[in-house]
C-alpha atoms as a PDB file:
ATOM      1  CA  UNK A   1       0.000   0.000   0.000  1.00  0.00           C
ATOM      2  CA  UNK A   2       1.472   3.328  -1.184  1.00  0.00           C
ATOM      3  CA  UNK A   3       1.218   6.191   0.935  1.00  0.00           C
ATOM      4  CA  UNK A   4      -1.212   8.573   1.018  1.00  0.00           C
ATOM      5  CA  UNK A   5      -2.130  11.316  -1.302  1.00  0.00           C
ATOM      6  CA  UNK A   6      -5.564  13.032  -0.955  1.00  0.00           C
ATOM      7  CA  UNK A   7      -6.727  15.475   0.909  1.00  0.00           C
ATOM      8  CA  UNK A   8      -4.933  15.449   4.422  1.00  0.00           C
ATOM      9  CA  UNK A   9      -8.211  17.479   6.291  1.00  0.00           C
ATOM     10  CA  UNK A  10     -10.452  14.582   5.523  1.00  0.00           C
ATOM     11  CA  UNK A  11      -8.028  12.138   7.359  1.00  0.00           C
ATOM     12  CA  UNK A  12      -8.211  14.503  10.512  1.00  0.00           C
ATOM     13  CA  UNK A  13     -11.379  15.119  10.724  1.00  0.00           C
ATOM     14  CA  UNK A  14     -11.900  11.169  11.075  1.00  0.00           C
ATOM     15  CA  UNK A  15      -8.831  10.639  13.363  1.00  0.00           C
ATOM     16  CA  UNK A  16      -8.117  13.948  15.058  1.00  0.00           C
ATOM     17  CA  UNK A  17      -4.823  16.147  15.192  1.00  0.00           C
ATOM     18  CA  UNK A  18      -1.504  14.309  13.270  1.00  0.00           C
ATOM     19  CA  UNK A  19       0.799  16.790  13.737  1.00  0.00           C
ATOM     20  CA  UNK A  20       3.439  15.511  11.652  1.00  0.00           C
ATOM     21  CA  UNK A  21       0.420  14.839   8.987  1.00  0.00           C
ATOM     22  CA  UNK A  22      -0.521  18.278   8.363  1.00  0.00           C
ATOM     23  CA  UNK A  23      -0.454  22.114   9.855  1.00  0.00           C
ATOM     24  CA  UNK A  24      -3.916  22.859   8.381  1.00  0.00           C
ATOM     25  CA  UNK A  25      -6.617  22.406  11.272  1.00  0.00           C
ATOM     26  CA  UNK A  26     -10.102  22.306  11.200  1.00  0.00           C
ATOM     27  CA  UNK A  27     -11.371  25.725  11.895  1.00  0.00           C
ATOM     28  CA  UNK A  28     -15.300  25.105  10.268  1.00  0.00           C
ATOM     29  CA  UNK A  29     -17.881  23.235  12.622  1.00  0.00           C
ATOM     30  CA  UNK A  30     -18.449  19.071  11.631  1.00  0.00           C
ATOM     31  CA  UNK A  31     -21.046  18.687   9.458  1.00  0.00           C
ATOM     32  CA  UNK A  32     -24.715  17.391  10.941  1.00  0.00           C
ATOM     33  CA  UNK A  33     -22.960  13.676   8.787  1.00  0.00           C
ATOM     34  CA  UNK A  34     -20.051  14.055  10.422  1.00  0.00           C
ATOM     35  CA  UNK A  35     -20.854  14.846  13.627  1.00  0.00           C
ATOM     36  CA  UNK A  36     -23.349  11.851  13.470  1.00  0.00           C
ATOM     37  CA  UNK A  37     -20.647   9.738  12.253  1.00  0.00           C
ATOM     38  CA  UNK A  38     -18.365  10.707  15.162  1.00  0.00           C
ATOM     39  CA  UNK A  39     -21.136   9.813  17.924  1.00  0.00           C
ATOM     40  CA  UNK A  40     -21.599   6.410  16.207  1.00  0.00           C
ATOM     41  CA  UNK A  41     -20.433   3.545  18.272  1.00  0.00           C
ATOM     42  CA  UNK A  42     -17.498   1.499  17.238  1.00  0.00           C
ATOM     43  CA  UNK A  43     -17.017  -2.033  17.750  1.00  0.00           C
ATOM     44  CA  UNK A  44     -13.382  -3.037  19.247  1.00  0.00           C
ATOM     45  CA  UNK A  45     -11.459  -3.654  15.691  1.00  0.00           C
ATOM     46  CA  UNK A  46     -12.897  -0.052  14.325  1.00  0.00           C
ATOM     47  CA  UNK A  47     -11.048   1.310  17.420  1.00  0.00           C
ATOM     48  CA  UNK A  48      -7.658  -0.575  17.028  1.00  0.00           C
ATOM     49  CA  UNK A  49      -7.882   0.306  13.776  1.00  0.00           C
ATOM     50  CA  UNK A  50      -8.598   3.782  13.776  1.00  0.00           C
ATOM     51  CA  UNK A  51      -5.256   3.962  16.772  1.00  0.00           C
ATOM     52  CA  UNK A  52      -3.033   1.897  13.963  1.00  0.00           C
ATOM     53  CA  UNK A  53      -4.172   4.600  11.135  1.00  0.00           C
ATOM     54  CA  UNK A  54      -3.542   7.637  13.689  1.00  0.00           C
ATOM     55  CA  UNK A  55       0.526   6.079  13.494  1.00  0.00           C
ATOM     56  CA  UNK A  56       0.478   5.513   9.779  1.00  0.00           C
ATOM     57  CA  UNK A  57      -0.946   8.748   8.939  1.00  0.00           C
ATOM     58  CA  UNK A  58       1.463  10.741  11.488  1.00  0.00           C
ATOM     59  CA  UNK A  59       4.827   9.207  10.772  1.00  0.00           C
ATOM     60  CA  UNK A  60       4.246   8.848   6.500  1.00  0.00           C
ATOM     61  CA  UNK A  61       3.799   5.122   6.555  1.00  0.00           C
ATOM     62  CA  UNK A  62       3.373   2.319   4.288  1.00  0.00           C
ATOM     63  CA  UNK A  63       1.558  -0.632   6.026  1.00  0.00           C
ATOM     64  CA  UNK A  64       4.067  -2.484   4.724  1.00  0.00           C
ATOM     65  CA  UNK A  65       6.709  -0.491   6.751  1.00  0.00           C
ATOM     66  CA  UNK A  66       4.784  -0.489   9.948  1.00  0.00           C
ATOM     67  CA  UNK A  67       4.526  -4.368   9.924  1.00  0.00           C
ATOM     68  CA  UNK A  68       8.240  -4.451   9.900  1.00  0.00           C
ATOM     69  CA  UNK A  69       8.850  -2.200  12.799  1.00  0.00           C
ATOM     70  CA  UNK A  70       5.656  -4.105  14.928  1.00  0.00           C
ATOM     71  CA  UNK A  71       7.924  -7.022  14.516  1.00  0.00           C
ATOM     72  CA  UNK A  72      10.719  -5.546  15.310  1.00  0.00           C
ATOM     73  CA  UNK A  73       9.506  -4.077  18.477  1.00  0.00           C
ATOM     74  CA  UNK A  74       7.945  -7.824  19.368  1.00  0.00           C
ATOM     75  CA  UNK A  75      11.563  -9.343  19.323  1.00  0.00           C
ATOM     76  CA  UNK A  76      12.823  -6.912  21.406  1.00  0.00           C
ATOM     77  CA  UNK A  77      12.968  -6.504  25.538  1.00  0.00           C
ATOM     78  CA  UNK A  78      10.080  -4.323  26.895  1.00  0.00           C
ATOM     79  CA  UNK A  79       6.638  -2.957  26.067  1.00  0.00           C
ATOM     80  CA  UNK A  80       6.150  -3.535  22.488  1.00  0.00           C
ATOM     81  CA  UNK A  81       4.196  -0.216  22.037  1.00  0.00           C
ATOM     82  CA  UNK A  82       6.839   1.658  23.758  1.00  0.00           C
ATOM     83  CA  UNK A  83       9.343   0.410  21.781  1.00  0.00           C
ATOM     84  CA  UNK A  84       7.307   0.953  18.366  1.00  0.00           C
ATOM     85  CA  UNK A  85       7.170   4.162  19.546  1.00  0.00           C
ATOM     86  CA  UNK A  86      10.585   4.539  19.628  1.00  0.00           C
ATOM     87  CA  UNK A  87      11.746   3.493  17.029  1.00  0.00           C
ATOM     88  CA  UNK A  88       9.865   5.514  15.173  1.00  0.00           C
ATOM     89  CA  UNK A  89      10.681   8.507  16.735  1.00  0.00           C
ATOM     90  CA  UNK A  90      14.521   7.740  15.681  1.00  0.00           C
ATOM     91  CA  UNK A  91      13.129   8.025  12.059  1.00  0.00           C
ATOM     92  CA  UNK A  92      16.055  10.746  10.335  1.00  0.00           C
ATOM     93  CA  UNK A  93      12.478  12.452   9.044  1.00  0.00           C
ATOM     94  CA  UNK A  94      10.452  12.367  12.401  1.00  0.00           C
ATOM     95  CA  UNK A  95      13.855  13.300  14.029  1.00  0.00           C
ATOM     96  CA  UNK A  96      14.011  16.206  11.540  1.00  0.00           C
ATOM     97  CA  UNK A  97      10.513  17.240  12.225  1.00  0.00           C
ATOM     98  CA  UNK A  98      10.587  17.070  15.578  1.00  0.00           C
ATOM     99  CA  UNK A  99      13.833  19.814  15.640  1.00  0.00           C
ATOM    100  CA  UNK A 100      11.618  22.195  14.460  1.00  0.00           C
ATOM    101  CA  UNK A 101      13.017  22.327  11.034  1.00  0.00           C
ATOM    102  CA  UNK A 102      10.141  21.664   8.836  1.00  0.00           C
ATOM    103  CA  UNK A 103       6.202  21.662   9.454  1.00  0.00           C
ATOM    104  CA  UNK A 104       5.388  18.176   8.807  1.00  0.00           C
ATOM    105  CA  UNK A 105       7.331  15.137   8.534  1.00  0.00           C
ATOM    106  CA  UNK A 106       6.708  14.652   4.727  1.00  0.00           C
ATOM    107  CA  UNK A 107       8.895  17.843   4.213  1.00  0.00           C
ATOM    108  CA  UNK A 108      11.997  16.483   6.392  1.00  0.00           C
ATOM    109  CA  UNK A 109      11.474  13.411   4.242  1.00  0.00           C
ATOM    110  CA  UNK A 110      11.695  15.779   1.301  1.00  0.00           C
ATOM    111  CA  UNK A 111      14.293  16.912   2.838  1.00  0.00           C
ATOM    112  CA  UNK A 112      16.822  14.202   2.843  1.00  0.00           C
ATOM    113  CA  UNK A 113      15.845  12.663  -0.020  1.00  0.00           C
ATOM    114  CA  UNK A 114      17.242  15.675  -1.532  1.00  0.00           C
ATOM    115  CA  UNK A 115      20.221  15.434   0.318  1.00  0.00           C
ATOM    116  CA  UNK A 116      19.801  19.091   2.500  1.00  0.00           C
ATOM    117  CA  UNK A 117      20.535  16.683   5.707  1.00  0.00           C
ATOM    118  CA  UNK A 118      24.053  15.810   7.599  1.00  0.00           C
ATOM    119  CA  UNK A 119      24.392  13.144   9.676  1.00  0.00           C
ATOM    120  CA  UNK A 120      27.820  12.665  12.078  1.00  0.00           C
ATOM    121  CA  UNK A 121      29.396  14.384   9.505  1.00  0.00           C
ATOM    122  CA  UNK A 122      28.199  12.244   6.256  1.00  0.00           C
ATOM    123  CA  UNK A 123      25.230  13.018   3.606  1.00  0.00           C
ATOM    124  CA  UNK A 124      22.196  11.149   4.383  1.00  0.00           C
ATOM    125  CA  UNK A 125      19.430  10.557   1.681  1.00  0.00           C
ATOM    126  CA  UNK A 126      16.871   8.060   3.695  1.00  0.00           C
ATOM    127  CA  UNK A 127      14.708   8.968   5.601  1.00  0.00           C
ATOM    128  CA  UNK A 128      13.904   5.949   7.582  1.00  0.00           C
ATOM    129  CA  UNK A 129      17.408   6.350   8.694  1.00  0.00           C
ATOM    130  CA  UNK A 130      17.190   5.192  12.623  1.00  0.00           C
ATOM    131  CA  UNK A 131      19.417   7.647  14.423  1.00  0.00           C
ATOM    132  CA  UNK A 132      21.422   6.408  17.255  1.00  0.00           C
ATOM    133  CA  UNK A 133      21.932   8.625  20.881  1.00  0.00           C
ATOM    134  CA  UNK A 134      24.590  11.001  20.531  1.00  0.00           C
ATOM    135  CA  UNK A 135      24.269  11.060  16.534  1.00  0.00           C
ATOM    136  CA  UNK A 136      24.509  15.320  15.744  1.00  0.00           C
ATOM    137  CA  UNK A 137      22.482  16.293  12.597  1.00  0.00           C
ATOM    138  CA  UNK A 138      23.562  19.291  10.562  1.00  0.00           C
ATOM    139  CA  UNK A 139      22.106  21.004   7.461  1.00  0.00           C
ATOM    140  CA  UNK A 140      24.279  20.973   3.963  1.00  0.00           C
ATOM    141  CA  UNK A 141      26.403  24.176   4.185  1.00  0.00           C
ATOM    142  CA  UNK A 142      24.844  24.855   0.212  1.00  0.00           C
ATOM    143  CA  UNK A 143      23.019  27.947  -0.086  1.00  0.00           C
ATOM    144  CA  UNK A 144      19.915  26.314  -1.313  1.00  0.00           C
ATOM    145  CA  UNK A 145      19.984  24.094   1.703  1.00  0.00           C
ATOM    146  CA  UNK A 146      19.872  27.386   3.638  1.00  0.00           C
ATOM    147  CA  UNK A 147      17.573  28.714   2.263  1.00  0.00           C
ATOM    148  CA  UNK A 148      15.043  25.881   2.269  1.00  0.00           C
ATOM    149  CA  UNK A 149      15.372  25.518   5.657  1.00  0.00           C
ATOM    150  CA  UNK A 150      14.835  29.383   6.227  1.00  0.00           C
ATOM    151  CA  UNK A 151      11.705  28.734   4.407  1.00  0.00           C
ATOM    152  CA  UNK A 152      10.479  25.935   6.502  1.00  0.00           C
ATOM    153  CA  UNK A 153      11.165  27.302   9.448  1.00  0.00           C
ATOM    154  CA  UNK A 154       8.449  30.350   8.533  1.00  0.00           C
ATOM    155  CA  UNK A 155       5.993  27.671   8.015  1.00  0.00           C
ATOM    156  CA  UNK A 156       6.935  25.238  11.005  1.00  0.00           C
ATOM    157  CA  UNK A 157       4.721  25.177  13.794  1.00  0.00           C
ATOM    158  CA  UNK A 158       7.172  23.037  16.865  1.00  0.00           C
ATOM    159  CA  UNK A 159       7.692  25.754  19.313  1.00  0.00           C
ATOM    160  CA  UNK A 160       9.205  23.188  21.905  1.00  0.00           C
ATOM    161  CA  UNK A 161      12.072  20.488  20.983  1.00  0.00           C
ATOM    162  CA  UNK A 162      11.433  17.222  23.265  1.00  0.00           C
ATOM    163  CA  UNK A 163      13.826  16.560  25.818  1.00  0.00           C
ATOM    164  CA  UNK A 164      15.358  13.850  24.040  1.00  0.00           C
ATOM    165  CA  UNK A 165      16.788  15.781  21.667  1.00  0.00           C
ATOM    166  CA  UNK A 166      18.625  19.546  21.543  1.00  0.00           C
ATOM    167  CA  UNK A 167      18.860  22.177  18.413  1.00  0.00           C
ATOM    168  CA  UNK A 168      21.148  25.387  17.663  1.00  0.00           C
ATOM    169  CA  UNK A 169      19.200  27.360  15.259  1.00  0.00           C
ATOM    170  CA  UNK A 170      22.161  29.450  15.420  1.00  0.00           C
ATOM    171  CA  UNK A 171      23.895  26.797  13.815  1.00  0.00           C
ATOM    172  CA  UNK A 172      20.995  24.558  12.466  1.00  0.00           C
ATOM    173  CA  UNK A 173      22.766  21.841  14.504  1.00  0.00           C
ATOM    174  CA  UNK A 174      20.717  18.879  16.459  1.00  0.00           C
ATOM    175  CA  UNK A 175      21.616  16.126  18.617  1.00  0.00           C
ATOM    176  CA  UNK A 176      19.825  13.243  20.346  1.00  0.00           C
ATOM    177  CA  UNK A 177      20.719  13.201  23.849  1.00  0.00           C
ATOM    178  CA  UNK A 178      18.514  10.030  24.685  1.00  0.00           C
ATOM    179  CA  UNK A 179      16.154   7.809  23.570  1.00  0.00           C
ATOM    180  CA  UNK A 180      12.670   9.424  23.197  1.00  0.00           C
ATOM    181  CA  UNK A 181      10.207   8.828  26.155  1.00  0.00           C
ATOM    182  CA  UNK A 182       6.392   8.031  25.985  1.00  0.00           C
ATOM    183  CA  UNK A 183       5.347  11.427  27.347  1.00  0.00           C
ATOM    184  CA  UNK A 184       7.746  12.884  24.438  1.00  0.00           C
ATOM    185  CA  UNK A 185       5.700  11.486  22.088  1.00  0.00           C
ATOM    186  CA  UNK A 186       3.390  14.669  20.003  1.00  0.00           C
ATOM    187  CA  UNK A 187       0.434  11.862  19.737  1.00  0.00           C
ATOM    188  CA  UNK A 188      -2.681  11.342  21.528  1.00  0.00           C
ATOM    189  CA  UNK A 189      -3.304   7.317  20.781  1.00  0.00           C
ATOM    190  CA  UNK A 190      -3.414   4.193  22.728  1.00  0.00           C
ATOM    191  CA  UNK A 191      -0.125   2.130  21.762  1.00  0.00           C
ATOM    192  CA  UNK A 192      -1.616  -1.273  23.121  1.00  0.00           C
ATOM    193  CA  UNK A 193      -4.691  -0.873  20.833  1.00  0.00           C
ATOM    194  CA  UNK A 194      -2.015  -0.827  17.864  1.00  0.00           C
ATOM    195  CA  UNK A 195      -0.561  -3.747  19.169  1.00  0.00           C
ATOM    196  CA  UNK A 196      -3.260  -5.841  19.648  1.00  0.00           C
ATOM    197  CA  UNK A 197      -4.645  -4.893  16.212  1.00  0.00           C
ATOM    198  CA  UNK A 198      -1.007  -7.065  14.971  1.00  0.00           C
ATOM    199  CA  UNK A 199      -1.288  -9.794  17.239  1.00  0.00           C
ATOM    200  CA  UNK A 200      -2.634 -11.634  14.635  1.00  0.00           C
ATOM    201  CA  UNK A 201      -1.105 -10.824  11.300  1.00  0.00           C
ATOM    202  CA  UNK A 202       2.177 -10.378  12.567  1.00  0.00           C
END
């Protein structure tokens, strides 16, 4: 499944605020369909799957891509929604987003596809890239690469960087201190839910 393309406003208007979805919020009242829609009751898959679509929405996922990080969160020690979490709040595009660079995470992914993004010192171009604690991410000295960034930091709406990570915007330098924390995370879902939704098809 490729990712998605339509309008972004109808997917929050059925899941609520993705901030690394979209800026644009929904400023006009639900519609009388809507609204009903909303009061309907759900049964218990609707629900884990509305908490698994909140996560592929946010972080610009394939289901494909999700799958592989569920099952990579299984095989490892700890809460498997905490670590999903995680690991994808090491993403080198989430990671870029959540600096305050750009407004959404599909524009850091833009980003270092490009090649606009520095990482320990090397170009990276993917941006699934998992950082590691104490990596330091730079922007390209080009002018362009400046310039962009200028740009998206008119647009960007992060007024706080999480405590997990730290950014000079003297410099346009970032580092990640530690690994992020559940309260870090800029998401209002139930991890479990997402869980439980794989705990058959993975």
């Amino acid at each position: 499944m490729s990712r998605y393309r339509g309008p972004r406003l109808k997917i929050t208007r059925r899941l609520g605020a993705l901030p690394g979805f979209t800026t644009k919020s929904l400023n006009k009242e639900l519609s009388a369909r809507e609204a009903a829609a909303k009061k309907k009751k759900l049964s218990q898959y609707a629900i884990r799957l509305q908490e698994k679509q909140k996560l592929r929405f946010n972080y610009g996922l394939t289901e494909s891509q999700l799958i592989k990080y569920v099952q990579i969160a299984r095989k490892s020690k700890g809460a498997t929604g905490e670590i999903l979490l995680q690991l994808l709040e090491m993403r080198l595009d989430n990671v870029i987003f959540r600096l305050g660079i750009t407004p959404t995470i599909a524009s850091a992914r833009q980003l270092i596809s490009h090649g606009h993004i520095i990482v320990n010192g090397q170009k990276v171009n993917i941006p699934s890239y998992q950082c590691q604690i104490k990596d330091i991410i730079s922007v390209s000295s080009k002018k362009n690469s400046r310039n962009l960034i200028a740009m998206f930091f008119e647009n960007s709406n992060q007024n706080m960087v999480p405590t997990h990570l730290s950014f000079q915007k003297e410099t346009l330098t970032g580092q990640i201190n530690d690994m992020a924390s559940r309260q870090s995370v800029n998401l209002e879902l139930n991890e479990l839910l997402i869980v439980e939704y794989y705990s058959r098809r993975v």
